[in-house]
Protein backbone atom coordinates (compact mmCIF):
# COMPACT_ATOMS: atom_id res chain seq x y z
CA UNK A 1 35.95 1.62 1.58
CA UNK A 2 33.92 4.31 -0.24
CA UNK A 3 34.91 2.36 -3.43
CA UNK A 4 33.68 -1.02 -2.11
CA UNK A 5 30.14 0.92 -1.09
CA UNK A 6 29.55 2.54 -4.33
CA UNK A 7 30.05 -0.74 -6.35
CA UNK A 8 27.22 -1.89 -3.93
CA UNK A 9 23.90 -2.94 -5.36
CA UNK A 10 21.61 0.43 -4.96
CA UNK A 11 18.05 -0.68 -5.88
CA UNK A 12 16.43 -4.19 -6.18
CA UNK A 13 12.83 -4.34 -6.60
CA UNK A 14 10.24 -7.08 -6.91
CA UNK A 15 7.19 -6.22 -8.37
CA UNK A 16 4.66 -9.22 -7.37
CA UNK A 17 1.35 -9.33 -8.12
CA UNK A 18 -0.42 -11.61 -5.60
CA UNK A 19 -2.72 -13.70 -7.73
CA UNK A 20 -2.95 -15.96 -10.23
CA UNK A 21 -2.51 -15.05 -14.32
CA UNK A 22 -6.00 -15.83 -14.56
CA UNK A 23 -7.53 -14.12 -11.69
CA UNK A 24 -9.85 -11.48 -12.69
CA UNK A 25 -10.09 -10.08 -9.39
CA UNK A 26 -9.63 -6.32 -8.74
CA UNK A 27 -8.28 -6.72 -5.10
CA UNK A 28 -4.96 -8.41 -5.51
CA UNK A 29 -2.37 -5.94 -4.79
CA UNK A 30 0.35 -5.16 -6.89
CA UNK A 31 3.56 -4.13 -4.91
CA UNK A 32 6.66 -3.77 -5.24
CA UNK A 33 9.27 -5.10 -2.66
CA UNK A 34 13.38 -4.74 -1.84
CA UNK A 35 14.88 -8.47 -2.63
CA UNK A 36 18.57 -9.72 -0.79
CA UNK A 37 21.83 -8.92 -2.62
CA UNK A 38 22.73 -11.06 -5.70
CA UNK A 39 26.20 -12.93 -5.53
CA UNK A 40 29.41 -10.23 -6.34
CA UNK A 41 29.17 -12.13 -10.18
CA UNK A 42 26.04 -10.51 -10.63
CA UNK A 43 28.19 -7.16 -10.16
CA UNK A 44 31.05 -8.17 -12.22
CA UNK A 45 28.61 -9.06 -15.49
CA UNK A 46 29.10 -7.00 -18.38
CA UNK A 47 25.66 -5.96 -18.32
CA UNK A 48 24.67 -5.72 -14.62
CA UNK A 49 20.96 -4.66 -15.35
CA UNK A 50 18.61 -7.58 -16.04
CA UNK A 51 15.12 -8.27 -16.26
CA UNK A 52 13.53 -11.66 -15.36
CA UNK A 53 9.52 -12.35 -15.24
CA UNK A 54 8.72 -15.57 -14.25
CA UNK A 55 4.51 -17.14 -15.31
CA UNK A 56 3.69 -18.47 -11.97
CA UNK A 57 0.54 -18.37 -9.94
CA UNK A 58 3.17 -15.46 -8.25
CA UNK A 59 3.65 -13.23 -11.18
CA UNK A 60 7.55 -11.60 -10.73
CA UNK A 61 9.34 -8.91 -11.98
CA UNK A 62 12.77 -7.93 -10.75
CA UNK A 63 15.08 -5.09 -11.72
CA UNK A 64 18.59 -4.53 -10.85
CA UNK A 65 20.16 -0.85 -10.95
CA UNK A 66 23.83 -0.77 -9.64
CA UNK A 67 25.93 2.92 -9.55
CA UNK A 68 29.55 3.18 -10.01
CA UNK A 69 31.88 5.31 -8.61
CA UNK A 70 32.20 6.76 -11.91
CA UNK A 71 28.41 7.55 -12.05
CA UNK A 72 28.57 9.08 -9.02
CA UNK A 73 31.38 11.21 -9.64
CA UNK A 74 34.06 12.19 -6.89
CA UNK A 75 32.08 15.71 -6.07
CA UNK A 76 29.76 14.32 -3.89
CA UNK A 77 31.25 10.90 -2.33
CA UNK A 78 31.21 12.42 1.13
CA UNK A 79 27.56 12.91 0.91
CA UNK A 80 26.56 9.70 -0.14
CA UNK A 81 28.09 8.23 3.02
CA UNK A 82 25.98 10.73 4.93
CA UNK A 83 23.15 8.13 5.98
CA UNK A 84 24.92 4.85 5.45
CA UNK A 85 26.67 5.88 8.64
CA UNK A 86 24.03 7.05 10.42
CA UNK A 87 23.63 4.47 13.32
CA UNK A 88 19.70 4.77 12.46
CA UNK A 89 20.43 3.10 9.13
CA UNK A 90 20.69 -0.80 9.31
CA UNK A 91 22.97 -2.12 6.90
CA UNK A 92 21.18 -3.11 4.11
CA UNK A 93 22.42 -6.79 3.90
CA UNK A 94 20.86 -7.30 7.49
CA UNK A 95 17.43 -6.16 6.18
CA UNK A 96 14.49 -8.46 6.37
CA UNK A 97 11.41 -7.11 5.28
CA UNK A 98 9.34 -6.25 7.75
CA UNK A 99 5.69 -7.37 8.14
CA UNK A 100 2.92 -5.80 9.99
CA UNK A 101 0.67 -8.26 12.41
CA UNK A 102 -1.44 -5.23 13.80
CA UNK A 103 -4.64 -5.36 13.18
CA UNK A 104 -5.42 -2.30 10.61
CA UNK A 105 -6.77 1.04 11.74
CA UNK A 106 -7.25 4.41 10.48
CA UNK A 107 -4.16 6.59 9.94
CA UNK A 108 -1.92 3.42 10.65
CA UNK A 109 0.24 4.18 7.39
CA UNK A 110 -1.76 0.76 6.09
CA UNK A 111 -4.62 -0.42 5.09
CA UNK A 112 -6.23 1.91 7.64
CA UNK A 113 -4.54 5.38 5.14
CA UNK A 114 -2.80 8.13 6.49
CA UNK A 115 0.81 8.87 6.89
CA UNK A 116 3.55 7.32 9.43
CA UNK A 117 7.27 8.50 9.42
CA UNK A 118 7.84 7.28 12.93
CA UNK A 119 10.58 9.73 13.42
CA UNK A 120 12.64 8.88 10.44
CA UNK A 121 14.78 11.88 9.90
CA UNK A 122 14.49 11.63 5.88
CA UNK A 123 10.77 11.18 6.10
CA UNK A 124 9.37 14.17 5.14
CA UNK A 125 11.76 14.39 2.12
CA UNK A 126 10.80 10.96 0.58
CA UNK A 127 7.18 11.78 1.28
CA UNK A 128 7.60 15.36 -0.64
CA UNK A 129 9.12 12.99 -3.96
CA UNK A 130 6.16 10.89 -3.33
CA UNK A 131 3.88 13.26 -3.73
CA UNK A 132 6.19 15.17 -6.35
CA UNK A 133 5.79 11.98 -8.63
CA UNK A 134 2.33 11.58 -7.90
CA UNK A 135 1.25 15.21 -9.66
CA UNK A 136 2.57 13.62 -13.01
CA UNK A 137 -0.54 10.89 -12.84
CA UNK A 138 -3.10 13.63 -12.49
CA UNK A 139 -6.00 14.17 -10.19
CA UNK A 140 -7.52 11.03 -10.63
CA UNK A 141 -4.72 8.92 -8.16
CA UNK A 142 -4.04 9.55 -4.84
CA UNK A 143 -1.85 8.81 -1.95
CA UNK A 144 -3.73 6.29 -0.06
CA UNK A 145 -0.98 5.80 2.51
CA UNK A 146 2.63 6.55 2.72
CA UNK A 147 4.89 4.79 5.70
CA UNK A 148 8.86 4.76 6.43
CA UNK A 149 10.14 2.75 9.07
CA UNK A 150 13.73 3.40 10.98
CA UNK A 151 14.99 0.22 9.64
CA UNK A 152 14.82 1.94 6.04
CA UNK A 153 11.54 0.53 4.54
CA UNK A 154 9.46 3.25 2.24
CA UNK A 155 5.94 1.77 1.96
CA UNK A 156 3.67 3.48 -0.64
CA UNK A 157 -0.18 2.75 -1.28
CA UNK A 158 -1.95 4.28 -4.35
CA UNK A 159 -5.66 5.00 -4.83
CA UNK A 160 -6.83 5.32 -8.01
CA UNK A 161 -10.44 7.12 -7.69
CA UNK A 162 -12.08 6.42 -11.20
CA UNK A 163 -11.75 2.36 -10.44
CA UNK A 164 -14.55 0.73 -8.91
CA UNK A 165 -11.97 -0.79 -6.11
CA UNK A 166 -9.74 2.08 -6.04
CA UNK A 167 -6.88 -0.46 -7.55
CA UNK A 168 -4.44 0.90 -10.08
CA UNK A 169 -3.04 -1.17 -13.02
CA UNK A 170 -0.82 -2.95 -12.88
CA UNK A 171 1.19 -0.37 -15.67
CA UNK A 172 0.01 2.71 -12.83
CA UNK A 173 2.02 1.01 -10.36
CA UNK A 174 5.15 0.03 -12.20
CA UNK A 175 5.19 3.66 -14.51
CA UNK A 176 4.80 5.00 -10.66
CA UNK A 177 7.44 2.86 -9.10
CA UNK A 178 9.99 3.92 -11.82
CA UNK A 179 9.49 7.33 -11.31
CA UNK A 180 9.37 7.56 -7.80
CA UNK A 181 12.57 5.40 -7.50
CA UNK A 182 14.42 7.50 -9.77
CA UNK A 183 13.36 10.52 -7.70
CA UNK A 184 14.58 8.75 -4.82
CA UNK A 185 18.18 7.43 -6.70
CA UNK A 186 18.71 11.48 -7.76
CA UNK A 187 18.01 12.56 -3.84
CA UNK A 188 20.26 9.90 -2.64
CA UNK A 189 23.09 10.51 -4.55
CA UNK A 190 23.10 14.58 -2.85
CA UNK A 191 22.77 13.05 0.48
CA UNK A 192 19.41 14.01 1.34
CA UNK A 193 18.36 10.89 2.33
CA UNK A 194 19.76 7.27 2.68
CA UNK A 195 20.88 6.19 -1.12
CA UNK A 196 19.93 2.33 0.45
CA UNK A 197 15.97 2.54 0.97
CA UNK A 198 13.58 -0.33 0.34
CA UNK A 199 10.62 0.99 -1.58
CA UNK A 200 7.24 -0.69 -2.00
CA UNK A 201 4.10 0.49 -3.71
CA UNK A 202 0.66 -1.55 -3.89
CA UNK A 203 -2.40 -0.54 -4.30
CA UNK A 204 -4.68 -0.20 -1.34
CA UNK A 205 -6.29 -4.23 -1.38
CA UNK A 206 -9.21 -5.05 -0.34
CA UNK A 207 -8.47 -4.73 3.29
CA UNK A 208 -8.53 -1.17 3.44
CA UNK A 209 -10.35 0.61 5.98
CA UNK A 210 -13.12 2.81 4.77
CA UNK A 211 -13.65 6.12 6.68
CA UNK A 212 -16.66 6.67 7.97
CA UNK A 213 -18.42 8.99 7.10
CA UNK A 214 -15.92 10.42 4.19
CA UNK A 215 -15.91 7.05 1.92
CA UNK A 216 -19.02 5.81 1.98
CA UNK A 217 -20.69 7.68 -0.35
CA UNK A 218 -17.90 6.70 -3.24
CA UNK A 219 -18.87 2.73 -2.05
CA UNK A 220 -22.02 2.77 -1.44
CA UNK A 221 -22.94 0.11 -4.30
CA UNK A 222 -20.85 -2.34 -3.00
CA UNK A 223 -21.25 -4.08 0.30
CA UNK A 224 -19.56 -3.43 3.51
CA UNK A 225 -18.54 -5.38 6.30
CA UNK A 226 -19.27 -2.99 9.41
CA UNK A 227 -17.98 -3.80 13.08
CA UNK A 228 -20.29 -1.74 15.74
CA UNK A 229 -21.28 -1.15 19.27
CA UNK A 230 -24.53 0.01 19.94
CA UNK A 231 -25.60 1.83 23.23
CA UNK A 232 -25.74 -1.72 25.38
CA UNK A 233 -23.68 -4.93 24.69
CA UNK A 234 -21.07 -5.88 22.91
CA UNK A 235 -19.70 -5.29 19.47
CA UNK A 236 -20.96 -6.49 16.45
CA UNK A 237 -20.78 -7.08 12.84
CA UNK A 238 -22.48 -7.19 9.65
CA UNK A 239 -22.37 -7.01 6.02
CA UNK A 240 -24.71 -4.37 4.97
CA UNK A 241 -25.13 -1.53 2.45
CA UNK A 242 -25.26 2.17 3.86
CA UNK A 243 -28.29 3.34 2.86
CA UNK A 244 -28.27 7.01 3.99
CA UNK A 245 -25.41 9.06 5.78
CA UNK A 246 -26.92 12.30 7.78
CA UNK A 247 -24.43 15.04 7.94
CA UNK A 248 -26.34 17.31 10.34
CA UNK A 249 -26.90 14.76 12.57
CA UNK A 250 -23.77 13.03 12.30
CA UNK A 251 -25.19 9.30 11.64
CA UNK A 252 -25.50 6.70 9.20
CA UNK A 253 -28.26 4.48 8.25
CA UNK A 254 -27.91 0.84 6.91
CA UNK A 255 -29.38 -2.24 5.17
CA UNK A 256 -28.65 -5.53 5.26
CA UNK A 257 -27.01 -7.15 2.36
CA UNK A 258 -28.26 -9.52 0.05
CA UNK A 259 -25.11 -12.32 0.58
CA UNK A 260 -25.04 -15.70 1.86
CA UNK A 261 -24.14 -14.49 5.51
CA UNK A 262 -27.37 -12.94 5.31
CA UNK A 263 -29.34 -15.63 4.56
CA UNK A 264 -31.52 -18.18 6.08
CA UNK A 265 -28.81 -21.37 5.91
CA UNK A 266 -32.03 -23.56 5.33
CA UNK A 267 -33.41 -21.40 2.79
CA UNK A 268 -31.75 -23.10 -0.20
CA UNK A 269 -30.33 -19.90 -2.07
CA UNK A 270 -33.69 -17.81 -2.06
CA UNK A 271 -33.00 -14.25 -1.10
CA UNK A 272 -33.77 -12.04 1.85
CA UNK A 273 -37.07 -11.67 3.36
CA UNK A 274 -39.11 -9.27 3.29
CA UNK A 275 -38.20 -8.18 7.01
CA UNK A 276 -34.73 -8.48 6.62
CA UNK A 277 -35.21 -6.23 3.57
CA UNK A 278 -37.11 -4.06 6.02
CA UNK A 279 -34.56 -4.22 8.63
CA UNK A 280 -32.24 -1.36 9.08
CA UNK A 281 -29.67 0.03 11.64
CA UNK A 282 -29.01 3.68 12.30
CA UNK A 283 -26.23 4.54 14.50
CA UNK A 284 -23.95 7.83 15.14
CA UNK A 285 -20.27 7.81 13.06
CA UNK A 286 -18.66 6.82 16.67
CA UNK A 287 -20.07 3.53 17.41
CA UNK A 288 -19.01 2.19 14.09
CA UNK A 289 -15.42 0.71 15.25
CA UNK A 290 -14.39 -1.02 11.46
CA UNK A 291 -16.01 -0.29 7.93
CA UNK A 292 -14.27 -2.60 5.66
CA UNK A 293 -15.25 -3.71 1.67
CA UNK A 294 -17.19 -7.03 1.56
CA UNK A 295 -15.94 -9.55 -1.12
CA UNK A 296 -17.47 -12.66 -0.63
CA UNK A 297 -20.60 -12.57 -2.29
């Protein structure tokens, strides 16, 4: 039995960038995602690593990394059956990857930032390698959000803080991947965590959730779509630029943007008018309910 697992397929990523070769824009994410087992022949080829990239509008780049029992050694066998056991583990064949429907928030482990282990046992170790990896890219990345799920998943989110975006290269994210999954092959082989994750890394997309009032000053040239409640009524929303955040007072002022949901439909392209340049909105840090980046303009 320990034979037949250690012959098993360890790692298989897909890196897929979602956009097109000739998209230019900054907010496709690039991630990185855990595909189903190849056939047994795959195993049994004399060269069992392979790379394949395929030039479709869904750019794709898979790598295959296999151990054998004679890479493993006989030393440590018993430990690298400590979490495929573990009744908390799903078999990796069963996986399906897992997709989130909730609508994003802050700390969710998401696009809202933050950190979520939700009780996985191994956790806090594969966070630690996360952020052990993360010291070789210097001070200008960030962990943006880092998220394990029971079922195995590691989800990983970088923030790059010199981009306009906050998006990584594509090269960040793959010389990232590599390292972080090798940190996480060398830990699972000692038995310190399952040696069957699923690891994904993307950057954060352009449906991350800007903190208010800690991001705003790094985009506050771009415009923001900003969901709010004001003392009577119900929410809104706008798209707006902040135009002043008061620390002492704990509020932010705003103005609106100059984009087509802005303007008069029966205006014919001109731009804002004078009173909607005028126009502003001042509210405390708790009424706004959702800051997000605006990209339609």
């Amino acid at each position: 039995m320990t034979a037949n697992i250690t012959r098993r397929i360890q790692t298989l990523l897909l890196y897929r960038i979602r956009r097109t070769l000739f998209s230019s824009s900054p907010f496709s994410p690039i991630a990185i995602r855990r595909l189903p087992f190849l056939p047994l022949s795959y195993l049994q080829a004399p060269n069992p690593s392979f790379f394949h990239l395929s030039l479709s509008p869904l750019i794709t780049l898979r790598y295959l990394n296999t151990l054998s029992s004679e890479d493993e050694g006989h030393g440590n066998q018993e430990n690298l059956l400590q979490y495929e056991t573990n009744e908390e583990i799903e078999p990796i064949d069963s996986w399906e990857e897992e997709e989130d429907e909730a609508e994003a928030k802050i700390g969710d482990g998401g696009d809202g930032g933050g950190v979520v282990l939700q009780n996985c046992p191994w956790g806090e170790r594969a966070l630690s390698l996360a952020r052990e990896v993360l010291l070789q890219f210097g001070d200008g990345m960030e962990l943006f959000s880092f998220k394990t799920t029971p079922r195995g998943y590691i989800y990983v989110r970088l923030d790059k803080l010199s981009n306009e975006y906050g998006c990584p290269s594509m090269e960040e994210i793959e010389s990232y991947s590599r390292e972080y999954k090798k940190r996480v092959d060398e830990v699972g082989a000692l038995g310190e965590i399952p040696n069957d994750l699923a690891l994904e890394v993307s950057s954060p997309g352009a449906e991350r959730v800007l903190k208010v009032p800690d991001d705003l000053d790094r985009f506050k040239d771009m415009p923001m779509r900003v969901s709010y409640v004001e003392e009577v009524g119900p929410e809104k929303n706008g798209v707006f630029y902040v135009e002043s955040v008061e620390t002492e007072s704990g509020s932010c002022a705003w103005r609106l943007a100059d984009v087509k949901e802005n303007r008069d439909p029966s205006a014919k392209g001109r731009p804002l008018s004078r009173k909607q340049k005028d126009w502003r909105l001042k509210l405390p840090y708790a009424m706004f309910k959702k800051v997000t980046l605006y990209l339609d303009y």
